[in-house]
N, C-alpha and C. Protein backbone atom coordinates (compact mmCIF):
# COMPACT_ATOMS: atom_id res chain seq x y z
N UNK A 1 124.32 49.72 -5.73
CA UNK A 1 124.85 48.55 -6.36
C UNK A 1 124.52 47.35 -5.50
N UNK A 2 123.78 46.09 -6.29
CA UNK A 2 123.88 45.43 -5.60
C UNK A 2 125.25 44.04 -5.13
N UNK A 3 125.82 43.80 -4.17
CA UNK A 3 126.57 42.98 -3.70
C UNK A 3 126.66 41.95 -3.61
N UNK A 4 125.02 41.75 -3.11
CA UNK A 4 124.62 40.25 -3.12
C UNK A 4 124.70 39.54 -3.97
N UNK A 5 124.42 39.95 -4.98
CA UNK A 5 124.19 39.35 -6.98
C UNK A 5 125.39 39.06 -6.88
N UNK A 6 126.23 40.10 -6.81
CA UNK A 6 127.60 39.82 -7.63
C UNK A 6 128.55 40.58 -6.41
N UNK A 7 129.24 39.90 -6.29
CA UNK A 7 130.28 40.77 -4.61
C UNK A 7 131.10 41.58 -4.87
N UNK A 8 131.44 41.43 -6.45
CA UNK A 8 132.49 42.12 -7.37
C UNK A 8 131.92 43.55 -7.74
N UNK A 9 130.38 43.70 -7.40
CA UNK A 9 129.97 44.87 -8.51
C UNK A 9 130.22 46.24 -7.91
N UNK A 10 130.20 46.55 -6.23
CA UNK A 10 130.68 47.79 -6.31
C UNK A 10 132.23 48.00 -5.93
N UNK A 11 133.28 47.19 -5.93
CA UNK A 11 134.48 47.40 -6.64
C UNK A 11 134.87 47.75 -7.97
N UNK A 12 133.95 46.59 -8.68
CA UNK A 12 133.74 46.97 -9.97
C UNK A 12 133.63 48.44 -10.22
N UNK A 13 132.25 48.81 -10.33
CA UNK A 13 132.23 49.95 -10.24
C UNK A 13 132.78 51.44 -10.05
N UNK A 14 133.12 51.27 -8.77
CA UNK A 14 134.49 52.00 -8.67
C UNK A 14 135.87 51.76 -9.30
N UNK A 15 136.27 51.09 -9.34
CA UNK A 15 136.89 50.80 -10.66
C UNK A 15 136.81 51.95 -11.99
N UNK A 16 135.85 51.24 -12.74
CA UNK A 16 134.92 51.83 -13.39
C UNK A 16 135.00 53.47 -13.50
N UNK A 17 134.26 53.58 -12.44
CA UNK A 17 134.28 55.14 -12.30
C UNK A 17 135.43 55.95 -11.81
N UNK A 18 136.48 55.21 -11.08
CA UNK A 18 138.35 55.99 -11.28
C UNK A 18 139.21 55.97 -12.31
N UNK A 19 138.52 54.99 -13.15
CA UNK A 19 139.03 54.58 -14.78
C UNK A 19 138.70 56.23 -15.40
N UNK A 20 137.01 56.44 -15.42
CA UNK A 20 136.59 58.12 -15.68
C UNK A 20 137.50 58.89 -14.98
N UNK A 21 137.98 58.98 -14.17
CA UNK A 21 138.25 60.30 -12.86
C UNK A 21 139.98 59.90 -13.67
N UNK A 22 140.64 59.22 -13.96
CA UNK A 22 142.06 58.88 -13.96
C UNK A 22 142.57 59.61 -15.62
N UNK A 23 141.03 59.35 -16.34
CA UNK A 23 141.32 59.43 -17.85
C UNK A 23 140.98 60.96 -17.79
N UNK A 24 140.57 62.09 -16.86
CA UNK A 24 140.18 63.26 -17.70
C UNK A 24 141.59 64.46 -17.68
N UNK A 25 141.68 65.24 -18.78
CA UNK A 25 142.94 65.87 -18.81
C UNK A 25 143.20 66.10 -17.76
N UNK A 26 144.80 66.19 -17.62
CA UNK A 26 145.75 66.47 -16.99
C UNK A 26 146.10 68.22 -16.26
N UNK A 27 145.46 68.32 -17.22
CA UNK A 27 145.13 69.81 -16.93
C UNK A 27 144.11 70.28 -15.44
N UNK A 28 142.93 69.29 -15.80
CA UNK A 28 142.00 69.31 -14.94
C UNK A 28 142.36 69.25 -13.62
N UNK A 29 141.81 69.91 -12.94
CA UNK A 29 142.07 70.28 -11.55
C UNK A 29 140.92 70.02 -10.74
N UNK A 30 140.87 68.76 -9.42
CA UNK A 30 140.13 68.52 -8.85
C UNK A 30 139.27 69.61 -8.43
N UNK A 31 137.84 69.14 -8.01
CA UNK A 31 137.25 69.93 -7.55
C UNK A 31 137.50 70.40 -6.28
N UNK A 32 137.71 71.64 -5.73
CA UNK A 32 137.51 71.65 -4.44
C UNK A 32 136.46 71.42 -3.43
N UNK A 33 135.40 70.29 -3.41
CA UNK A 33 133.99 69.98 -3.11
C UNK A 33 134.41 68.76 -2.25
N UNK A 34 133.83 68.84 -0.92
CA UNK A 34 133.55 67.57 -0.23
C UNK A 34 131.84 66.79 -0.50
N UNK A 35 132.40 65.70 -1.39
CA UNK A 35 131.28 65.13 -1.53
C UNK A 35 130.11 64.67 -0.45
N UNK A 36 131.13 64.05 0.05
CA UNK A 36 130.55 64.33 1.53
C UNK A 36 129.37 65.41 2.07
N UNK A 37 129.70 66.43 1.30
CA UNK A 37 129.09 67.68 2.58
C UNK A 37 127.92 68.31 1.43
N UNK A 38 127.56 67.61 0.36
CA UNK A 38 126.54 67.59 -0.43
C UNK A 38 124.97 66.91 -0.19
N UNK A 39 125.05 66.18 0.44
CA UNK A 39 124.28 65.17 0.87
C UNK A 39 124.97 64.98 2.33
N UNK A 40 123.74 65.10 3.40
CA UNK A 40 124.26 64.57 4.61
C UNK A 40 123.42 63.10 4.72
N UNK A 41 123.84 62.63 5.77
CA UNK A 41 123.24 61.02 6.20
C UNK A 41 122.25 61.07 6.42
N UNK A 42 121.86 62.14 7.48
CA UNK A 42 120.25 62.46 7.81
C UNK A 42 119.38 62.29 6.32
N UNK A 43 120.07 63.17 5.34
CA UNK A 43 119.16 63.12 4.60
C UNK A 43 118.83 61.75 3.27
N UNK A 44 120.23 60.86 3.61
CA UNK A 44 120.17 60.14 2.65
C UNK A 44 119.25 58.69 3.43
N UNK A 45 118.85 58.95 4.79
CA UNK A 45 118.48 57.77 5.53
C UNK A 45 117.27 58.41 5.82
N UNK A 46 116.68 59.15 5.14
CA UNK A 46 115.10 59.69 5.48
C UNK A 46 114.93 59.35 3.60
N UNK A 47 115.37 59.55 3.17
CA UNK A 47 115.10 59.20 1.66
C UNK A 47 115.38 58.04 0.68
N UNK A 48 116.55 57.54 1.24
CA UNK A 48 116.75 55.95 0.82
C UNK A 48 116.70 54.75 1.83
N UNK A 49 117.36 54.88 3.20
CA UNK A 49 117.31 54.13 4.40
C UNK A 49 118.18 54.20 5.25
N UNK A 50 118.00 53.30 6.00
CA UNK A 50 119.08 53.41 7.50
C UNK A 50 120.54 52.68 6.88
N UNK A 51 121.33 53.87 7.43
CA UNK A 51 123.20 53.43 6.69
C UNK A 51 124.18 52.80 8.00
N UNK A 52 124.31 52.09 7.64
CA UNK A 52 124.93 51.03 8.11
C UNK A 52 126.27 51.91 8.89
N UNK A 53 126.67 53.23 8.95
CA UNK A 53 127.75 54.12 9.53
C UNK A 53 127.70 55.78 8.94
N UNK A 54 129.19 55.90 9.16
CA UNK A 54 128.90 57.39 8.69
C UNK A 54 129.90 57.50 6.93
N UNK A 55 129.48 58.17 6.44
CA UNK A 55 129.64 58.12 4.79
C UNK A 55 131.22 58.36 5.07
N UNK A 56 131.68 57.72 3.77
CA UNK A 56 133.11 57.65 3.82
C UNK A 56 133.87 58.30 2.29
N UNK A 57 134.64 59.32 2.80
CA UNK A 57 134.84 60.04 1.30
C UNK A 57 136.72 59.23 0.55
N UNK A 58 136.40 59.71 -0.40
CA UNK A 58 137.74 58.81 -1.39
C UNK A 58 138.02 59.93 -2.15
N UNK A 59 138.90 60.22 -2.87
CA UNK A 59 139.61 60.95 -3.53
C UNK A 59 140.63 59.88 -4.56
N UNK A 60 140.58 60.44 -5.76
CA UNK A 60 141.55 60.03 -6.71
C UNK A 60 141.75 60.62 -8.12
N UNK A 61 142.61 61.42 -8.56
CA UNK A 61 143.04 62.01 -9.63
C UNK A 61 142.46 63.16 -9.88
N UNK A 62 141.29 63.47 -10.56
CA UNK A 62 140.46 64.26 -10.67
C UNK A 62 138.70 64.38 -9.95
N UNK A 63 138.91 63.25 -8.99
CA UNK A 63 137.46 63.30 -8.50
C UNK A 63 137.48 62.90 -7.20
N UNK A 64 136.51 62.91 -6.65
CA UNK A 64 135.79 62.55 -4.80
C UNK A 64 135.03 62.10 -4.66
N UNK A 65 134.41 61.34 -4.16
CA UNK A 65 133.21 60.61 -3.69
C UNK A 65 132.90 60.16 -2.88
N UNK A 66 131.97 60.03 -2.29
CA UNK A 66 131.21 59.70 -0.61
C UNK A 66 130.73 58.54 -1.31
N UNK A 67 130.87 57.62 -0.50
CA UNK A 67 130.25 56.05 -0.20
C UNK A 67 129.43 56.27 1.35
N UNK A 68 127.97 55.67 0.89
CA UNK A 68 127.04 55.73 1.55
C UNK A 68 126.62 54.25 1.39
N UNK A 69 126.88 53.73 2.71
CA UNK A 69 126.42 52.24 2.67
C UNK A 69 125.15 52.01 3.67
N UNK A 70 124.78 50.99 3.64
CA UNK A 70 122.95 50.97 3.99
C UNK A 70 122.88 49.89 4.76
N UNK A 71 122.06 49.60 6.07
CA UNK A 71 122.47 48.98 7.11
C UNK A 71 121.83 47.57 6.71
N UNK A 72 121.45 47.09 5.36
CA UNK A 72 121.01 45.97 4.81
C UNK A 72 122.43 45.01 4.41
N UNK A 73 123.64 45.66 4.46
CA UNK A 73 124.75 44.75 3.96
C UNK A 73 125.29 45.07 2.88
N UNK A 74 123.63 45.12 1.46
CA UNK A 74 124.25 45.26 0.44
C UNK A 74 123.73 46.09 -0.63
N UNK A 75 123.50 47.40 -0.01
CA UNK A 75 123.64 48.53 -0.85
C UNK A 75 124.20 49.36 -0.74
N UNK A 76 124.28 50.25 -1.42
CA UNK A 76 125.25 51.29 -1.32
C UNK A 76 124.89 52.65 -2.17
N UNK A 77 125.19 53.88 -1.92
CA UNK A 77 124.61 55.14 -2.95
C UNK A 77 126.05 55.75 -2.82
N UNK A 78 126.46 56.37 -3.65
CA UNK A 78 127.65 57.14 -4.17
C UNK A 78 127.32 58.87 -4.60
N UNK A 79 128.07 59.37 -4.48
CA UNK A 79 128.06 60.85 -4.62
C UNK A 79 129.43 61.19 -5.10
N UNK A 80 129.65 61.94 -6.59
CA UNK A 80 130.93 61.69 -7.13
C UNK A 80 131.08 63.57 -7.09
N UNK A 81 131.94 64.24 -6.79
CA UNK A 81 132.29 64.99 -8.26
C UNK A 81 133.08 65.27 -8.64
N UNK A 82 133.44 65.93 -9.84
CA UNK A 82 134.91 65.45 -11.05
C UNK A 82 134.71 67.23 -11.48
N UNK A 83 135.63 67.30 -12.32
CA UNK A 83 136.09 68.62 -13.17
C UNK A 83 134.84 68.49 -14.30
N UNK A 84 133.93 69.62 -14.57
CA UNK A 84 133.36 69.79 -15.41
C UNK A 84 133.28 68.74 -16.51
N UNK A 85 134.55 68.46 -17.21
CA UNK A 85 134.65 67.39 -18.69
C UNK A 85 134.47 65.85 -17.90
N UNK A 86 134.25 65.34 -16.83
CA UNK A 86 133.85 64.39 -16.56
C UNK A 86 132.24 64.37 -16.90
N UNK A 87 131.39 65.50 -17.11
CA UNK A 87 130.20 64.76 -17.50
C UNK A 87 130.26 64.43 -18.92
N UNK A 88 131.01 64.41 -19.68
CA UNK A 88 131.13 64.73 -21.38
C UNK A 88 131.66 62.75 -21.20
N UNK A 89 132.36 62.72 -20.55
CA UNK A 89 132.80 61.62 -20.64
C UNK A 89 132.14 60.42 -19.52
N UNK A 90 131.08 61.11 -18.99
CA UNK A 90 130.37 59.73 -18.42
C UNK A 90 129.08 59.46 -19.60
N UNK A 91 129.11 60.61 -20.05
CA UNK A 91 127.94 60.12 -21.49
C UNK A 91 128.45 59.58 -22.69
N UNK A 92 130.01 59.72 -23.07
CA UNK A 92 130.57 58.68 -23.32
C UNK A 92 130.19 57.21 -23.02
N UNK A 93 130.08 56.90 -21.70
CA UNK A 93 130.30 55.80 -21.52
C UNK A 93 128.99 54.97 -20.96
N UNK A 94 128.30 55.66 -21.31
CA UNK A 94 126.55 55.74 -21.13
C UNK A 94 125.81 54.71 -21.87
N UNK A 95 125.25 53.90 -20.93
CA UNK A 95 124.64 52.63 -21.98
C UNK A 95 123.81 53.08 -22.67
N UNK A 96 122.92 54.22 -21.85
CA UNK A 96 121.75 54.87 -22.55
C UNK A 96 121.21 56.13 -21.98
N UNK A 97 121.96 57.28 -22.14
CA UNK A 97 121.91 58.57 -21.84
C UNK A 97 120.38 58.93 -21.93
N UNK A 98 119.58 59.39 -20.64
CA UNK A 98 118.47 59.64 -21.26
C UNK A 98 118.46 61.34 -20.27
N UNK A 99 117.96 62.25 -20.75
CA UNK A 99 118.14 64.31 -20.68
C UNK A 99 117.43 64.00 -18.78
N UNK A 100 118.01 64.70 -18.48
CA UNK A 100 117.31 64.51 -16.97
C UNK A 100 116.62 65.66 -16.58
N UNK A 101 115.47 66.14 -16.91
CA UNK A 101 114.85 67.21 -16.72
C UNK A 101 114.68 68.07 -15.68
N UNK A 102 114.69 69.65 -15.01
CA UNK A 102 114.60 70.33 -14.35
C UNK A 102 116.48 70.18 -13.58
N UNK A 103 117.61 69.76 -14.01
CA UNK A 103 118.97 69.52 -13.52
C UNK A 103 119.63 70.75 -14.58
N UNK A 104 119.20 70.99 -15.44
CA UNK A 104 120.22 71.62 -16.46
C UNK A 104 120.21 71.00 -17.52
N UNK A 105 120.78 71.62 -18.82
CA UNK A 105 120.72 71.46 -20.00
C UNK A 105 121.37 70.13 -20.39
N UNK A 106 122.43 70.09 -19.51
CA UNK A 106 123.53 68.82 -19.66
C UNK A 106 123.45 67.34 -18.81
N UNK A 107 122.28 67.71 -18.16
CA UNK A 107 121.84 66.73 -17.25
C UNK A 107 121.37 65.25 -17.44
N UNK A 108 122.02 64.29 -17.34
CA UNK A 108 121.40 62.89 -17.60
C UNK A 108 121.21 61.92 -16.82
N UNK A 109 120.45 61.27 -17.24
CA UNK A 109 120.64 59.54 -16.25
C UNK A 109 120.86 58.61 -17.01
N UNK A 110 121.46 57.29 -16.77
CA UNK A 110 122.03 56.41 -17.31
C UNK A 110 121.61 54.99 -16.66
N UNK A 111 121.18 53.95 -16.74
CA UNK A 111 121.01 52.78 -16.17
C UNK A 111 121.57 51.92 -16.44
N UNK A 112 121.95 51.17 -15.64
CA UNK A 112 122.66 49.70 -15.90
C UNK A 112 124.11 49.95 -16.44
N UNK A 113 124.73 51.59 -16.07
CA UNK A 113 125.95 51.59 -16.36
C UNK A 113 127.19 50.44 -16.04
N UNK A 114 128.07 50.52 -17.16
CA UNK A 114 129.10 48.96 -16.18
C UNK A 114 128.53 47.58 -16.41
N UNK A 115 127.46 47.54 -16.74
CA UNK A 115 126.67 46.07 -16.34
C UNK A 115 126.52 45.96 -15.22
N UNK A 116 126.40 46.90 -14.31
CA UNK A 116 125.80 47.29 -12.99
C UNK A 116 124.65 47.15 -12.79
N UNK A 117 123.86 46.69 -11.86
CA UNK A 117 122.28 47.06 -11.66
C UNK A 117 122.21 48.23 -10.93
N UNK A 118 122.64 49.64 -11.80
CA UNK A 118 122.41 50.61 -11.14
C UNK A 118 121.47 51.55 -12.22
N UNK A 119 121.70 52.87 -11.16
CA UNK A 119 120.85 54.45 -12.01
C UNK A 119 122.40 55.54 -11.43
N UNK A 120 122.26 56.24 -12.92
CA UNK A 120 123.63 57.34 -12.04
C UNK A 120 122.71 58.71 -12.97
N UNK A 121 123.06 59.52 -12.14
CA UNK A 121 122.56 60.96 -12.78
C UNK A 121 123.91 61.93 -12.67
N UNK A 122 124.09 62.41 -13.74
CA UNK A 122 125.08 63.40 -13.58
C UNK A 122 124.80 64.80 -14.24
N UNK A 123 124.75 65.62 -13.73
CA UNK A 123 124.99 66.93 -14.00
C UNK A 123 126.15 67.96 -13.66
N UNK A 124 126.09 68.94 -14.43
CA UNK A 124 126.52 69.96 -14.48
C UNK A 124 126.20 71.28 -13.98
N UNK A 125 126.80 71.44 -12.68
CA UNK A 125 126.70 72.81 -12.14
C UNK A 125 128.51 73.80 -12.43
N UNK A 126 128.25 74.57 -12.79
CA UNK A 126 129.13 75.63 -13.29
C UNK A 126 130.75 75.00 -13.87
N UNK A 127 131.83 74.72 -12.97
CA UNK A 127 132.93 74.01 -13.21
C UNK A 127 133.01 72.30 -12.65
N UNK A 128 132.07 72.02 -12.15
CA UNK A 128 131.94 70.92 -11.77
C UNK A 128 130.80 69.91 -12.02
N UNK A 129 131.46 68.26 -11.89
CA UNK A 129 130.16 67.67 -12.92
C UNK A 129 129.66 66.86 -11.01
N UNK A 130 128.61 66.79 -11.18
CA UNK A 130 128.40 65.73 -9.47
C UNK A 130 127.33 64.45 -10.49
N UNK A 131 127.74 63.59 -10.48
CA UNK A 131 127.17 62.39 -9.85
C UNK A 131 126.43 61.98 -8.84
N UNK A 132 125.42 61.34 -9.08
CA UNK A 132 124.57 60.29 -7.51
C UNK A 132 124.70 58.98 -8.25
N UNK A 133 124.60 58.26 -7.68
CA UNK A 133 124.54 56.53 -7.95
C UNK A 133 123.91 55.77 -7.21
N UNK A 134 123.13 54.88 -7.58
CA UNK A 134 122.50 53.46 -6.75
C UNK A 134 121.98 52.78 -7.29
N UNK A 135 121.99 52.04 -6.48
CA UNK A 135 121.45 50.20 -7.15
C UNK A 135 120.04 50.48 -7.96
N UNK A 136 119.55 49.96 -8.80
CA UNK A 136 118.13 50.28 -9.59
C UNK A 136 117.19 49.71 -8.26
N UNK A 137 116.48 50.83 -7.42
CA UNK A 137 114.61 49.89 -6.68
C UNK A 137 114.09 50.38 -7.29
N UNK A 138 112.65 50.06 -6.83
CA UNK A 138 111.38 51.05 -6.85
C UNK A 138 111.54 52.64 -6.14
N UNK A 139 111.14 53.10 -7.23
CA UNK A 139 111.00 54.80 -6.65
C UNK A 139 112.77 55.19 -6.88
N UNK A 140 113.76 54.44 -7.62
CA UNK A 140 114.70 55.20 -7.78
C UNK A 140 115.14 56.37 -8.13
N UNK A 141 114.33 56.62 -9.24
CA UNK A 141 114.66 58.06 -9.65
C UNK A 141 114.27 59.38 -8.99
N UNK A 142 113.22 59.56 -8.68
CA UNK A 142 112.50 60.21 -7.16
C UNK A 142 113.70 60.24 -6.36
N UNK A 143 113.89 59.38 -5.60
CA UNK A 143 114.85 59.25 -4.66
C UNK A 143 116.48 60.17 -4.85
N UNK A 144 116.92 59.52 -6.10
CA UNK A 144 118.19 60.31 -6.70
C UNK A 144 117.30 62.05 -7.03
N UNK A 145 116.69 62.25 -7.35
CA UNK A 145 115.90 63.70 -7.81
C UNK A 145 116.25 64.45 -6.72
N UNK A 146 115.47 63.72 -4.92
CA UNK A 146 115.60 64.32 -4.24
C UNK A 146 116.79 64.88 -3.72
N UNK A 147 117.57 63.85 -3.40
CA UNK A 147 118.85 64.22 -3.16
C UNK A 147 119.96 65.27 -4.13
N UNK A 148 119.52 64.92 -5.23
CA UNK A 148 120.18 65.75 -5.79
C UNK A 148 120.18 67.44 -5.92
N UNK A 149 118.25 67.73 -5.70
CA UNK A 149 118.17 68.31 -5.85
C UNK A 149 118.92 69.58 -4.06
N UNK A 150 119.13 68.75 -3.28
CA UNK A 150 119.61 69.08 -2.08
C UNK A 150 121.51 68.80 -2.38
N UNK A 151 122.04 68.16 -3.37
CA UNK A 151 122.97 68.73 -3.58
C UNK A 151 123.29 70.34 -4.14
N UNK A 152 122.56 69.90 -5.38
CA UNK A 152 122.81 71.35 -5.84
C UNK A 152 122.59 72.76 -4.82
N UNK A 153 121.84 72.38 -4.31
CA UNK A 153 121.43 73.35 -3.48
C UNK A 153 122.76 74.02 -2.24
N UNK A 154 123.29 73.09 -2.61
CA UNK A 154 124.79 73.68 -1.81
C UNK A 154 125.83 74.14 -1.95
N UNK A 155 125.81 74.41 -3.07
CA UNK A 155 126.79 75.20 -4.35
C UNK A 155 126.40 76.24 -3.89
């Protein structure tokens, strides 16, 4: 997300995305997943850039997420994950759901979610939905691919 544009946008955002995590049944039961421990720093600063510290995880209602901030000021990459029915309901809220290939059947990316200048990919691995997020660059999707594909990989 970028900051600079708008200083509001990754509050916003988060926002945004605890609005998802706050609204999914009651029933739902957080994941037991440190987002955190899906993505390490090493790997998010060999593939996106040098982070400004060490990733910082949040918790709220039904979800978790690592904030990964970037030693430029004003970016930032996110790593969410929620109870399975959070991916049903981030394509809900999907400006423009497009199938994210080689992730799974349920797998998407979304741009400019929020009125964000971002990319979020979310999939579905077994009871749990994970999220990546970041500001739209060059080579974004690559970038989220990689990492992701080194999330899953830790399930």
């Amino acid at each position: 997300m970028n900051s600079a544009r708008c200083p509001c946008a990754l509050a916003f955002a988060v926002l945004s995305l605890s609005f998802l995590a706050a609204s999914l049944p009651v029933g739902a039961a957080p994941p037991n997943i440190d987002p955190c421990s899906l993505v390490t720093k090493a790997e998010v600063e060999q593939t996106v850039g040098k982070m400004a510290g060490n990733p910082k995880l949040e918790r709220e209602g039904g979800a978790a997420w690592c904030i990964y901030e970037f030693a430029n000021g004003k970016d930032s990459m996110e790593v969410w994950v929620f109870p399975a029915e959070g991916l049903e309901r981030g394509r809900k809220y999907a400006k423009k759901a497009v199938t994210l290939k080689g992730f799974g059947e349920d797998a998407f990316m979304d741009r400019g979610n929020h009125g964000v200048d971002s990319l979020d990919f979310f999939i579905k691995k077994g009871a749990v939905t994970i999220e990546l997020s970041m500001r739209e660059s060059p080579g974004d999707e690559e970038k989220l691919k990689t990492l992701a594909k080194k999330a899953l990989g830790r399930f």
